[in-house]
Protein backbone atom coordinates (compact mmCIF):
# COMPACT_ATOMS: atom_id res chain seq x y z
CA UNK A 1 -17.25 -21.13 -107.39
CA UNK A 2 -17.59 -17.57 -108.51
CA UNK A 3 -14.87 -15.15 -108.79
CA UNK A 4 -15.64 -13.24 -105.53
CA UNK A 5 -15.64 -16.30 -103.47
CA UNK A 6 -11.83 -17.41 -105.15
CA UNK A 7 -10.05 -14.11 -104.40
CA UNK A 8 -11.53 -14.29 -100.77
CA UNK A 9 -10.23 -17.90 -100.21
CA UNK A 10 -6.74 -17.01 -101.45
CA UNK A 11 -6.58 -13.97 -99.21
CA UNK A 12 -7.40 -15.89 -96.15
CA UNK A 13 -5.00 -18.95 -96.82
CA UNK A 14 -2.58 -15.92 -97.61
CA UNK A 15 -2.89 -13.79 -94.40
CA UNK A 16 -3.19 -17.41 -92.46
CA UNK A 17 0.26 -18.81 -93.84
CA UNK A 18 1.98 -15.37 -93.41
CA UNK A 19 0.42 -15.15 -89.53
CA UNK A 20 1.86 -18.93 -89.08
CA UNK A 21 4.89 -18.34 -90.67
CA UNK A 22 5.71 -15.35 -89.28
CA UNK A 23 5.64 -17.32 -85.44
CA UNK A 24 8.31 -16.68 -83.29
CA UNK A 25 9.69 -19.82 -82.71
CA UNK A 26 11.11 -21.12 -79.53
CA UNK A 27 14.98 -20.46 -78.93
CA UNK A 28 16.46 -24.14 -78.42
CA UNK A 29 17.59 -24.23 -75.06
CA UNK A 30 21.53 -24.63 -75.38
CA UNK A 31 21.61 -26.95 -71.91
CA UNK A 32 19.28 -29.78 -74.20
CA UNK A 33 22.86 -31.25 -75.06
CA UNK A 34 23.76 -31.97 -71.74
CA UNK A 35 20.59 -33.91 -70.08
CA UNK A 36 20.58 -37.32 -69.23
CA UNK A 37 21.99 -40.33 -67.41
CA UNK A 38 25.58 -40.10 -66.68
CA UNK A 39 28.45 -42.87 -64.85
CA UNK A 40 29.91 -40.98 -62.48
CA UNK A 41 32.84 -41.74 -60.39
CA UNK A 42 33.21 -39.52 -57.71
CA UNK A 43 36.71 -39.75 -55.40
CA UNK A 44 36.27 -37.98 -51.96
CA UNK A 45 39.88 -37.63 -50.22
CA UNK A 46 39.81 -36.86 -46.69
CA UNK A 47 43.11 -35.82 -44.60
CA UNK A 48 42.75 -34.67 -40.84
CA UNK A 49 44.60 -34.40 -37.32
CA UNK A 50 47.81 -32.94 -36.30
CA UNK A 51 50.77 -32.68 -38.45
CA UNK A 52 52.72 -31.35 -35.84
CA UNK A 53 51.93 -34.94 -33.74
CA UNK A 54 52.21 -37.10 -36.97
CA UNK A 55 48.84 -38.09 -36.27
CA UNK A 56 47.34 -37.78 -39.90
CA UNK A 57 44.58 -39.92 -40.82
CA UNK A 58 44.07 -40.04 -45.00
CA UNK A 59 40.78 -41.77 -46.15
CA UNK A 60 40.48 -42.00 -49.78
CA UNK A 61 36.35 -43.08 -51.00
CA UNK A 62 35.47 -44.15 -54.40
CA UNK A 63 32.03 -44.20 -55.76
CA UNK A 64 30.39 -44.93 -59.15
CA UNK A 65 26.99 -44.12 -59.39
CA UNK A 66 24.45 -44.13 -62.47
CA UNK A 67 23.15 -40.61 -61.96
CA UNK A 68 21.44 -37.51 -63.89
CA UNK A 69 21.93 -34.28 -65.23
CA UNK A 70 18.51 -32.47 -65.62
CA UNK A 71 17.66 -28.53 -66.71
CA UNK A 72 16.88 -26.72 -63.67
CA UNK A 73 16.21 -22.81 -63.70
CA UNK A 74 17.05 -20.80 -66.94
CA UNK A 75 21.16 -21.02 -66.57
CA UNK A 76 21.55 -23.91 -64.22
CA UNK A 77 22.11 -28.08 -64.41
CA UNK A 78 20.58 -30.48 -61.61
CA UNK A 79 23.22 -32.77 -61.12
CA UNK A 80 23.29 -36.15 -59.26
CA UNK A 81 25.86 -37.74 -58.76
CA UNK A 82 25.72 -40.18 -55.45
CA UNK A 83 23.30 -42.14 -53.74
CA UNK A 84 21.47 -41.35 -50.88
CA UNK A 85 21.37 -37.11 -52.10
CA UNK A 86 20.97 -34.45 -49.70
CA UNK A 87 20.00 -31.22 -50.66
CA UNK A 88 23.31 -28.67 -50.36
CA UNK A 89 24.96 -27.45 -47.95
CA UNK A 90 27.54 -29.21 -47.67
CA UNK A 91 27.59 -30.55 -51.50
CA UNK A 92 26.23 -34.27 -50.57
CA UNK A 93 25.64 -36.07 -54.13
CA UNK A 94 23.31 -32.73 -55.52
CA UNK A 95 24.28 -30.04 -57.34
CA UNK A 96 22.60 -26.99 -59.03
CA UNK A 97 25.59 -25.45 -61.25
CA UNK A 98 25.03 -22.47 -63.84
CA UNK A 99 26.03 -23.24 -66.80
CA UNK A 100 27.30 -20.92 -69.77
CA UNK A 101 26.92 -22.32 -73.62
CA UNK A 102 30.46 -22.84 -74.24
CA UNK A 103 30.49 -25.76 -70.57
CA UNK A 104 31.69 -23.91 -68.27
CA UNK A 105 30.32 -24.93 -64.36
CA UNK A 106 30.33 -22.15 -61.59
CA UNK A 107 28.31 -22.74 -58.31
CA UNK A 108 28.47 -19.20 -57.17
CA UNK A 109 26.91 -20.35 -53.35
CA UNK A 110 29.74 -22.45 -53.12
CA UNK A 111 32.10 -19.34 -52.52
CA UNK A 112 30.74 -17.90 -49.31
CA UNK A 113 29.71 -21.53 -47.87
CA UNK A 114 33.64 -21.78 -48.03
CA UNK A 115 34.14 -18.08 -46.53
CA UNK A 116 32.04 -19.07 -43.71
CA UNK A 117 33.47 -22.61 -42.56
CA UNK A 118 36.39 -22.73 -44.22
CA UNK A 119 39.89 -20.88 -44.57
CA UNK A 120 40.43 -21.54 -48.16
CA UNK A 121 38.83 -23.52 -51.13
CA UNK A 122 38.15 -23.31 -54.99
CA UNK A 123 35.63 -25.12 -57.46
CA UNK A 124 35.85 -25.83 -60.81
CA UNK A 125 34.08 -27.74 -63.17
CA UNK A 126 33.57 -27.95 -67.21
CA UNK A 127 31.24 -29.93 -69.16
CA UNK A 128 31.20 -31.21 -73.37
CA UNK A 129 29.02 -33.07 -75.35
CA UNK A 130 29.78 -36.94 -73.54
CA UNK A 131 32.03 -36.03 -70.53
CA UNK A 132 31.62 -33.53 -67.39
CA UNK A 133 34.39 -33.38 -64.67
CA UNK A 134 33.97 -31.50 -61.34
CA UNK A 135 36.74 -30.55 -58.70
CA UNK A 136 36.15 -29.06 -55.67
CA UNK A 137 38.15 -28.70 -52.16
CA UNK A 138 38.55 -27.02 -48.54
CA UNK A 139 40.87 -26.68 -46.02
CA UNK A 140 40.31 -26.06 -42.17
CA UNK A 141 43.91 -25.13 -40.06
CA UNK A 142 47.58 -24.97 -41.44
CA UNK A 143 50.67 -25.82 -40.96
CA UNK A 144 51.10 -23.44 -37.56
CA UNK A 145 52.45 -24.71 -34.15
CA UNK A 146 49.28 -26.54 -33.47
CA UNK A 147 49.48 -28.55 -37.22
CA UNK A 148 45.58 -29.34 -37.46
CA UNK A 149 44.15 -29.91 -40.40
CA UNK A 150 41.25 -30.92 -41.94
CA UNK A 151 41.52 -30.83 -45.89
CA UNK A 152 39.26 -32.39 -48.35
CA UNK A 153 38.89 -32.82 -52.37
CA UNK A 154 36.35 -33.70 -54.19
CA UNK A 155 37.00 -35.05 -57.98
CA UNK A 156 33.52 -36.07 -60.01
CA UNK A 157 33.86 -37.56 -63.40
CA UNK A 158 30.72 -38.46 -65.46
CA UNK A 159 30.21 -39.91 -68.70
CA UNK A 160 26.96 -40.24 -70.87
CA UNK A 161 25.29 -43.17 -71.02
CA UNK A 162 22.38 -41.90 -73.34
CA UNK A 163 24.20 -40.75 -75.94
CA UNK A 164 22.33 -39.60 -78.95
């Protein structure tokens, strides 16, 4: 191999290693930590009628479902957490919450689904490494002459199953 040839196989493995190492690499999507199979327990409390009357009925449902967190969007978790899903609105087992990198769960169309039906309301929800916990209620009528009232809350616990 003459001394022509040598110099122009260095500079070619030299301009190819700087072009590959020079890549921008992807970012690692901070929501990776999160994905997987969760238990879930979800507790669904129910109290409605007439206060006024004494007619209150209370019904208290607990379910424990093997469900999943998935990546959906750029900022948001698919979560299922019951059977039988329907897609939302009204939250029925399926949720798609934004997520920020520190855990913290918002489901900003929750807000004016409760400003429409409902007279008051709040979500919250959080999520680590292993554990994510959801809360979310609504209340119909008050404590006025009438006393109706329909009031739910909504607790959803999950723990991974897949943990790595």
């Amino acid at each position: 191999m003459n001394k022509k040839h040598f110099f122009s196989l260095i500079a070619v493995l030299t301009i190819g290693i700087t072009l590959f190492s020079t890549c921008k690499k992807d970012k690692e999507d901070y929501r990776d930590k999160w994905v997987g199979g969760y238990d879930f327990t979800t507790i669904d409390y129910h109290e409605y009628g007439f206060i006024s009357d004494s007619i209150l009925t209370i019904e208290i449902d607990t379910i424990r479902f093997i469900g999943t967190i998935k990546k959906f969007d750029s900022d948001r978790l698919k979560i299922t957490f019951k059977p039988d899903v329907i897609e939302p609105f009204p939250i029925n087992g399926l949720m798609y919450l934004v997520v920020d990198e520190l855990g913290a769960l918002s489901y900003p169309e929750y807000s004016p689904y409760l400003q429409e039906v409902y007279l008051s309301g709040s979500f919250t929800g959080s999520i680590s490494e292993n554990t994510i916990i959801v809360t979310y209620d609504s209340t119909i009528g008050s404590n006025g002459p009438l006393g109706l009232r329909d009031k739910t809350n909504h607790t959803i616990q999950g723990t991974k199953i897949n943990k790595k």
